[in-house]
N, C-alpha and C. Protein backbone atom coordinates (compact mmCIF):
# COMPACT_ATOMS: atom_id res chain seq x y z
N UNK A 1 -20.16 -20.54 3.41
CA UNK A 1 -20.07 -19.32 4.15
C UNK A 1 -20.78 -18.23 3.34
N UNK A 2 -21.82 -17.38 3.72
CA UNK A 2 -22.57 -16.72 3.31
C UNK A 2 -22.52 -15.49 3.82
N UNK A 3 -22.81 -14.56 3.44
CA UNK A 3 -22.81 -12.64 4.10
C UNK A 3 -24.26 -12.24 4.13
N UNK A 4 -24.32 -11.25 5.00
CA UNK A 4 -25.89 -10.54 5.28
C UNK A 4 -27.02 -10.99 3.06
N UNK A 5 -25.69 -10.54 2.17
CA UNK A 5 -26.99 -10.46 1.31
C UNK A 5 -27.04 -12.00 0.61
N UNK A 6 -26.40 -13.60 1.55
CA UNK A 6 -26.68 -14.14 1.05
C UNK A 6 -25.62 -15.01 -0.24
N UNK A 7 -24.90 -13.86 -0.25
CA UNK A 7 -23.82 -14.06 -1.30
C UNK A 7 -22.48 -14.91 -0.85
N UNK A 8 -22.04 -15.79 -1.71
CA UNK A 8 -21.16 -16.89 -0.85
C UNK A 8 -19.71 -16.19 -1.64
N UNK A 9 -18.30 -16.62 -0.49
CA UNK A 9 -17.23 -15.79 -0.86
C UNK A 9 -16.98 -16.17 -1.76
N UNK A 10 -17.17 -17.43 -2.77
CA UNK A 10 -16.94 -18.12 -3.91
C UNK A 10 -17.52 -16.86 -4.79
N UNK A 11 -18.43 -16.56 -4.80
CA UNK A 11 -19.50 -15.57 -5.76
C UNK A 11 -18.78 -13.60 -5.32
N UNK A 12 -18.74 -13.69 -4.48
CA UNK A 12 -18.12 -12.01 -4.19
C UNK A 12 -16.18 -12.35 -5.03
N UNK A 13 -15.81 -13.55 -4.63
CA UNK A 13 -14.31 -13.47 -5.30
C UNK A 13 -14.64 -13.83 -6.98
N UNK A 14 -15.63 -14.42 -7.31
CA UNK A 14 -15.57 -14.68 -8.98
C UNK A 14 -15.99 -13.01 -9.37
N UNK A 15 -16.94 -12.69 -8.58
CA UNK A 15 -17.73 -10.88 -9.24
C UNK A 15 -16.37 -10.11 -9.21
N UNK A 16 -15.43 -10.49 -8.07
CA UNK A 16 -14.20 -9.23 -7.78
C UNK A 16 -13.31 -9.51 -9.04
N UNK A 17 -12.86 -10.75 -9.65
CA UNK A 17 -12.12 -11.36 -10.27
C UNK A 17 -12.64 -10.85 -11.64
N UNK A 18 -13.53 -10.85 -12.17
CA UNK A 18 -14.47 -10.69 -13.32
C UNK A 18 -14.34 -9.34 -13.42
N UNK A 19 -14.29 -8.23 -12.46
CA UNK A 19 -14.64 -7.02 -12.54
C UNK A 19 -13.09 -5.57 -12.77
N UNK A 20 -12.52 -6.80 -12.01
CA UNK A 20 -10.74 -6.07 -11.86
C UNK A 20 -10.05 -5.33 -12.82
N UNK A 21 -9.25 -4.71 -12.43
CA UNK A 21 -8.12 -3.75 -13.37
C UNK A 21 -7.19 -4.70 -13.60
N UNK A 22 -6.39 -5.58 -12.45
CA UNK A 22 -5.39 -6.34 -13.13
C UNK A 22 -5.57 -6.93 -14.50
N UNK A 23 -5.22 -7.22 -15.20
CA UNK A 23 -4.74 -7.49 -16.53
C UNK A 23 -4.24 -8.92 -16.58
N UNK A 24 -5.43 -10.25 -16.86
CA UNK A 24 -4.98 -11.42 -17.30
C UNK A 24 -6.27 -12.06 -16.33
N UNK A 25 -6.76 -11.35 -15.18
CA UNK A 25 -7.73 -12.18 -14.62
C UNK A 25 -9.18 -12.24 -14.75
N UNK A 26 -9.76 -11.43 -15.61
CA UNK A 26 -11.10 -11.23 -15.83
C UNK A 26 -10.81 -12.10 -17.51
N UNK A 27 -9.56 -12.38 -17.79
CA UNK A 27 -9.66 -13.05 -19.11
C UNK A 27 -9.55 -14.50 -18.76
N UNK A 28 -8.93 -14.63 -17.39
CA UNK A 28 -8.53 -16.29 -17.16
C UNK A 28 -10.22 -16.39 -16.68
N UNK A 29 -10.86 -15.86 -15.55
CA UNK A 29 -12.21 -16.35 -14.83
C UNK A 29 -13.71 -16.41 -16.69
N UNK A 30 -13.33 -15.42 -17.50
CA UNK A 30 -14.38 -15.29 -18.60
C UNK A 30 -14.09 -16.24 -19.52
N UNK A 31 -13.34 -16.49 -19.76
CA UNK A 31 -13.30 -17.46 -21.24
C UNK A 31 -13.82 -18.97 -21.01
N UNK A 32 -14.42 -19.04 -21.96
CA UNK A 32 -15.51 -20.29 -21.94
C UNK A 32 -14.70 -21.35 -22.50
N UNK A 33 -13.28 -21.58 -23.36
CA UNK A 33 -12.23 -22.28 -24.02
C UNK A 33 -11.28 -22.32 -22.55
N UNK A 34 -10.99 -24.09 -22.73
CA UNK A 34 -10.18 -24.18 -21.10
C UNK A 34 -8.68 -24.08 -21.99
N UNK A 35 -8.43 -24.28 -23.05
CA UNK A 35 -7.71 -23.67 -23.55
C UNK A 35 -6.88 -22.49 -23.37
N UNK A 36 -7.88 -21.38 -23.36
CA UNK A 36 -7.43 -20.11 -23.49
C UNK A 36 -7.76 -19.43 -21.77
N UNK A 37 -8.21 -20.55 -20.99
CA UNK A 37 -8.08 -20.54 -19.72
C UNK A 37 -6.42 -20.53 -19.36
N UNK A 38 -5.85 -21.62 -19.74
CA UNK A 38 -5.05 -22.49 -19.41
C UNK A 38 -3.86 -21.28 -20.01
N UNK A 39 -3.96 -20.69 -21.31
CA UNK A 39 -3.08 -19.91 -21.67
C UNK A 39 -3.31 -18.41 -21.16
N UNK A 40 -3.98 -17.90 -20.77
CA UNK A 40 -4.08 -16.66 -19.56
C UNK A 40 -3.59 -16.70 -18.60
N UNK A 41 -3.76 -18.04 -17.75
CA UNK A 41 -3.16 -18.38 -16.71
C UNK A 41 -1.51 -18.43 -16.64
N UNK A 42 -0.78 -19.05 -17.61
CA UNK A 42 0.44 -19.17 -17.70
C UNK A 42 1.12 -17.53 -18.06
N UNK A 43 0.28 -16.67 -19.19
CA UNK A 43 0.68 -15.63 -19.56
C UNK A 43 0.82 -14.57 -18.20
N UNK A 44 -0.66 -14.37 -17.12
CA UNK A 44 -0.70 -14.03 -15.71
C UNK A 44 0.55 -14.39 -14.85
N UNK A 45 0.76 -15.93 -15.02
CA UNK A 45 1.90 -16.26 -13.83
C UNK A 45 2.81 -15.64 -14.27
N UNK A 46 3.12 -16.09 -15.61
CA UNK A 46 5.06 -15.88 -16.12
C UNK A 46 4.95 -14.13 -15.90
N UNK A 47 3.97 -13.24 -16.37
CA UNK A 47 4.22 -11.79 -16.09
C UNK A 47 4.64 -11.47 -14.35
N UNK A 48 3.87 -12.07 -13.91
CA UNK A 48 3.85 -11.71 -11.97
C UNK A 48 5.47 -12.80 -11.78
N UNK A 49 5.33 -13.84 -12.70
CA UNK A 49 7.13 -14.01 -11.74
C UNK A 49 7.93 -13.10 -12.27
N UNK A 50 8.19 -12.29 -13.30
CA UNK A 50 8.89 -11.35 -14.22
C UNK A 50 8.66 -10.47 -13.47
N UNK A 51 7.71 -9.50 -13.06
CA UNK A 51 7.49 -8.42 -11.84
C UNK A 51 8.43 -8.78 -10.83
N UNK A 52 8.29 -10.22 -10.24
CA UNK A 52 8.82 -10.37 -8.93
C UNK A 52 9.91 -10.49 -8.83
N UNK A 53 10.82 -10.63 -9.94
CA UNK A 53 12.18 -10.82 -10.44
C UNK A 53 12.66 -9.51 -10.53
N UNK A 54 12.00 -8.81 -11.07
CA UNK A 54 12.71 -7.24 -11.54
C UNK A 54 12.48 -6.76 -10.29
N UNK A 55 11.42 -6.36 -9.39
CA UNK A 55 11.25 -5.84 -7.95
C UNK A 55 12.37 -6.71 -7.17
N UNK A 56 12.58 -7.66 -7.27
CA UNK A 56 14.05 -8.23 -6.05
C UNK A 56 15.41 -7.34 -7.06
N UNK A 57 15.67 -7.50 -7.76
CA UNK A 57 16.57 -7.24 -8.80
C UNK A 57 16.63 -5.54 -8.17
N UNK A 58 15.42 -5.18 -8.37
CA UNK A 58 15.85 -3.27 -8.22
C UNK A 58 16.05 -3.44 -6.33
N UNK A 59 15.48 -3.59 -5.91
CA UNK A 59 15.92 -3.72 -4.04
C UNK A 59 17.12 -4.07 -3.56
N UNK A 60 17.41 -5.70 -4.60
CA UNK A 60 18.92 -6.00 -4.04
C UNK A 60 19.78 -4.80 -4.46
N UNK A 61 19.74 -3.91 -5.76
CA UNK A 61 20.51 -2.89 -6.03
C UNK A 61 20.56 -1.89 -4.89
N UNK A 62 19.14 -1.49 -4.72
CA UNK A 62 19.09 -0.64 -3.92
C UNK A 62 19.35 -0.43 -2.76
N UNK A 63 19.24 -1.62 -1.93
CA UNK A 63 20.20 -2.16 -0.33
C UNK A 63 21.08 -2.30 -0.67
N UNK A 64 22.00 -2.32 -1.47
CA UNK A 64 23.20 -2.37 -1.81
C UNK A 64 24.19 -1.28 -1.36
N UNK A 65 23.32 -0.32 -1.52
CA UNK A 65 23.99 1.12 -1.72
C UNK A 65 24.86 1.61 -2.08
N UNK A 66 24.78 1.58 -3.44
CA UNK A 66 25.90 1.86 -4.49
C UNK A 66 26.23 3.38 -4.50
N UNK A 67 27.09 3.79 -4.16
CA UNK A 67 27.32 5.20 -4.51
C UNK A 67 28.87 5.29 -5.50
N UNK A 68 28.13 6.35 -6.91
CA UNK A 68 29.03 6.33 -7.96
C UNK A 68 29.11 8.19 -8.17
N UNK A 69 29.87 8.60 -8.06
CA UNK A 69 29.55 10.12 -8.25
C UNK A 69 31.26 10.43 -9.31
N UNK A 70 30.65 11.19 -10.32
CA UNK A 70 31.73 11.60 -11.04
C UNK A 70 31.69 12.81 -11.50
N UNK A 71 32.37 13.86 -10.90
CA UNK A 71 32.41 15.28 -11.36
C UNK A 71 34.21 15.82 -12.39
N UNK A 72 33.48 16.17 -12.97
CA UNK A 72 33.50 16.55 -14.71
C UNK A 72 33.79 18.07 -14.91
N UNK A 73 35.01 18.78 -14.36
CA UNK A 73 34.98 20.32 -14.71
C UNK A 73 36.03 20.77 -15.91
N UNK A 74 35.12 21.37 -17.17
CA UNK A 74 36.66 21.70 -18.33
C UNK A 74 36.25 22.95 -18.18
N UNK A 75 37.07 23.82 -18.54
CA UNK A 75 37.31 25.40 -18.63
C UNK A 75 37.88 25.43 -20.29
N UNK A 76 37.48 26.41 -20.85
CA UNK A 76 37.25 26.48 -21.95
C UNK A 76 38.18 28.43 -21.22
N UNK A 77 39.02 28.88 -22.74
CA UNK A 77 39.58 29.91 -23.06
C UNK A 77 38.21 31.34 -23.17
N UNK A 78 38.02 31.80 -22.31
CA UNK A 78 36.91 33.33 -22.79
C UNK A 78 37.77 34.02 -23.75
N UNK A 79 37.60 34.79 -24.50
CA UNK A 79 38.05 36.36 -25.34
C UNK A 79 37.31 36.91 -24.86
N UNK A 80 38.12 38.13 -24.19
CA UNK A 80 37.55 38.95 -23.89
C UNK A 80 37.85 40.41 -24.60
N UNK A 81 37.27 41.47 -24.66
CA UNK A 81 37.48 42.54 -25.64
C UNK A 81 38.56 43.43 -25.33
N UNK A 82 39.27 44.15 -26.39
CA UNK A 82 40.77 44.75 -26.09
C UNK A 82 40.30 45.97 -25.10
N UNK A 83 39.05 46.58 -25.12
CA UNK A 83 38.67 47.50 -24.42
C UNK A 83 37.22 47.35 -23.90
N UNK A 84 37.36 47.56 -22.63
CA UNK A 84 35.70 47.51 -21.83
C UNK A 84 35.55 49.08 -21.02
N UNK A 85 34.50 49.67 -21.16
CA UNK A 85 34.04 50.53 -20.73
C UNK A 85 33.10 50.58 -19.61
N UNK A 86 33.20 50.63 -18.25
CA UNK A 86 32.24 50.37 -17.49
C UNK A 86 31.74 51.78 -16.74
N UNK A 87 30.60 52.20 -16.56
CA UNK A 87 30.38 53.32 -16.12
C UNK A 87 29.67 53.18 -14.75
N UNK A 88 30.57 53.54 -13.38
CA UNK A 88 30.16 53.33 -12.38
C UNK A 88 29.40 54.16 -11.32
N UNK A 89 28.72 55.23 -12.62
CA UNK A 89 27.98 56.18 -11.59
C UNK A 89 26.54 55.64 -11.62
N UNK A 90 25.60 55.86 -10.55
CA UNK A 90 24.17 54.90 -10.49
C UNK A 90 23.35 56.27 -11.04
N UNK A 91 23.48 57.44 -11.45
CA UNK A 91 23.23 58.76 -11.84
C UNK A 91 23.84 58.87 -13.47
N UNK A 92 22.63 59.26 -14.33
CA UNK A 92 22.95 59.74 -15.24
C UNK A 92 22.97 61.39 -15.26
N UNK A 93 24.24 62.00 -15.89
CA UNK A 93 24.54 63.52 -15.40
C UNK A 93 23.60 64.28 -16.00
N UNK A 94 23.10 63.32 -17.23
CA UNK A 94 22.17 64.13 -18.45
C UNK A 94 20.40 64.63 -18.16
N UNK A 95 20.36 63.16 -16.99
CA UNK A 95 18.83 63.63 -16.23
C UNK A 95 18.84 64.13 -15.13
N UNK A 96 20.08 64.99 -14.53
CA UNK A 96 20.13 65.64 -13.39
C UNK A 96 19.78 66.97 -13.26
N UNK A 97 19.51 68.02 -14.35
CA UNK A 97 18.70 69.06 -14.51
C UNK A 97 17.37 69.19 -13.95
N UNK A 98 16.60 67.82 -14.50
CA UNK A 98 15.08 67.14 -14.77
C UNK A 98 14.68 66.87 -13.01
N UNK A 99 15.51 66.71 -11.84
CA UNK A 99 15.39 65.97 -10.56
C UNK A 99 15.27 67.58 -10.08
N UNK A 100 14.53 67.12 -9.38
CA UNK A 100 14.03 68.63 -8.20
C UNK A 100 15.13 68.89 -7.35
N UNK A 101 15.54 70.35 -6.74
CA UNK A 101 16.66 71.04 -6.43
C UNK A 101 17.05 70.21 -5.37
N UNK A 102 16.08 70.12 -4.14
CA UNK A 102 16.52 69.23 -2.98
C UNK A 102 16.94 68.01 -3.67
N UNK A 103 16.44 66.95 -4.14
CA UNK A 103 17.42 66.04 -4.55
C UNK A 103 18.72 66.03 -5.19
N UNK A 104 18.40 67.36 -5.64
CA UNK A 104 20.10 67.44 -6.28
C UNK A 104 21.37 67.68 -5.09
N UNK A 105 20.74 68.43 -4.32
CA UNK A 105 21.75 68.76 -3.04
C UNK A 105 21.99 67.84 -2.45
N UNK A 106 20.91 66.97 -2.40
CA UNK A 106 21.25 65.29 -1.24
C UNK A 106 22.15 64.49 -1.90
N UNK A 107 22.56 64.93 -3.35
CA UNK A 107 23.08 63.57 -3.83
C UNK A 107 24.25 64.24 -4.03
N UNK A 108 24.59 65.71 -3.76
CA UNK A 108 26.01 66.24 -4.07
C UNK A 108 26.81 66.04 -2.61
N UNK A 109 28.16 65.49 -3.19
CA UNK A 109 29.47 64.86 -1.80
C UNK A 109 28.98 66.12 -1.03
N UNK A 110 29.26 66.13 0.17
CA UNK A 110 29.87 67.21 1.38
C UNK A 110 31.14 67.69 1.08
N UNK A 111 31.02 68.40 1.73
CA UNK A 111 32.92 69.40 1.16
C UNK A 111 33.13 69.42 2.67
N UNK A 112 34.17 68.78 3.04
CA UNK A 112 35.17 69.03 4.17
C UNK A 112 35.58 69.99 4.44
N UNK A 113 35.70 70.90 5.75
CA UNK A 113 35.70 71.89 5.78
C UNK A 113 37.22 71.91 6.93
């Protein structure tokens, strides 16, 4: 079986094989030692059944649907100080000279009459 340039799928799968990112198959298709054929190959399989083991392994967990939830609240003693001072005016009295007359009148209460 041949393609427009001639090239047989035997020859496009050895170029794809030779050329790859996976890791173990451009070392099993290159090595000229059937040896170190033979030991790529086994190192390739045993990794991809180890993948395929841990991927069932995390799924069966995960269809499982384990739900574990553990909430954890301690309260710990504050000190707080024998005296707190809080000052609840949004006006300091000291820069109220400094504010132009109309604002001073807008911000003084009404007197009930």
């Amino acid at each position: 079986m041949a393609d427009d340039n001639g090239e047989s799928l035997k020859d496009v799968l050895k170029d794809l094989g030779e050329n790859t990112s996976v890791h173990g198959i451009p070392k099993i298709l290159t090595s000229k030692n059937r040896l170190l054929k033979v030991f790529w190959l086994v190192v390739f399989l045993g990794t991809s059944a180890y993948l395929c083991l841990q991927m069932y392994a995390l799924f069966e967990d995960y269809y499982s649907y384990p739900i574990e939830t553990t909430v954890s609240l301690k309260f710990n003693a504050i000190q707080y100080p024998a005296v707190s001072f809080c000052n609840m005016n949004p006006l300091k009295k000291s820069m109220l000279p400094e504010t132009p007359q109309k604002l001073q009148d807008s911000l003084k209460p009404e007197q009930v009459r």
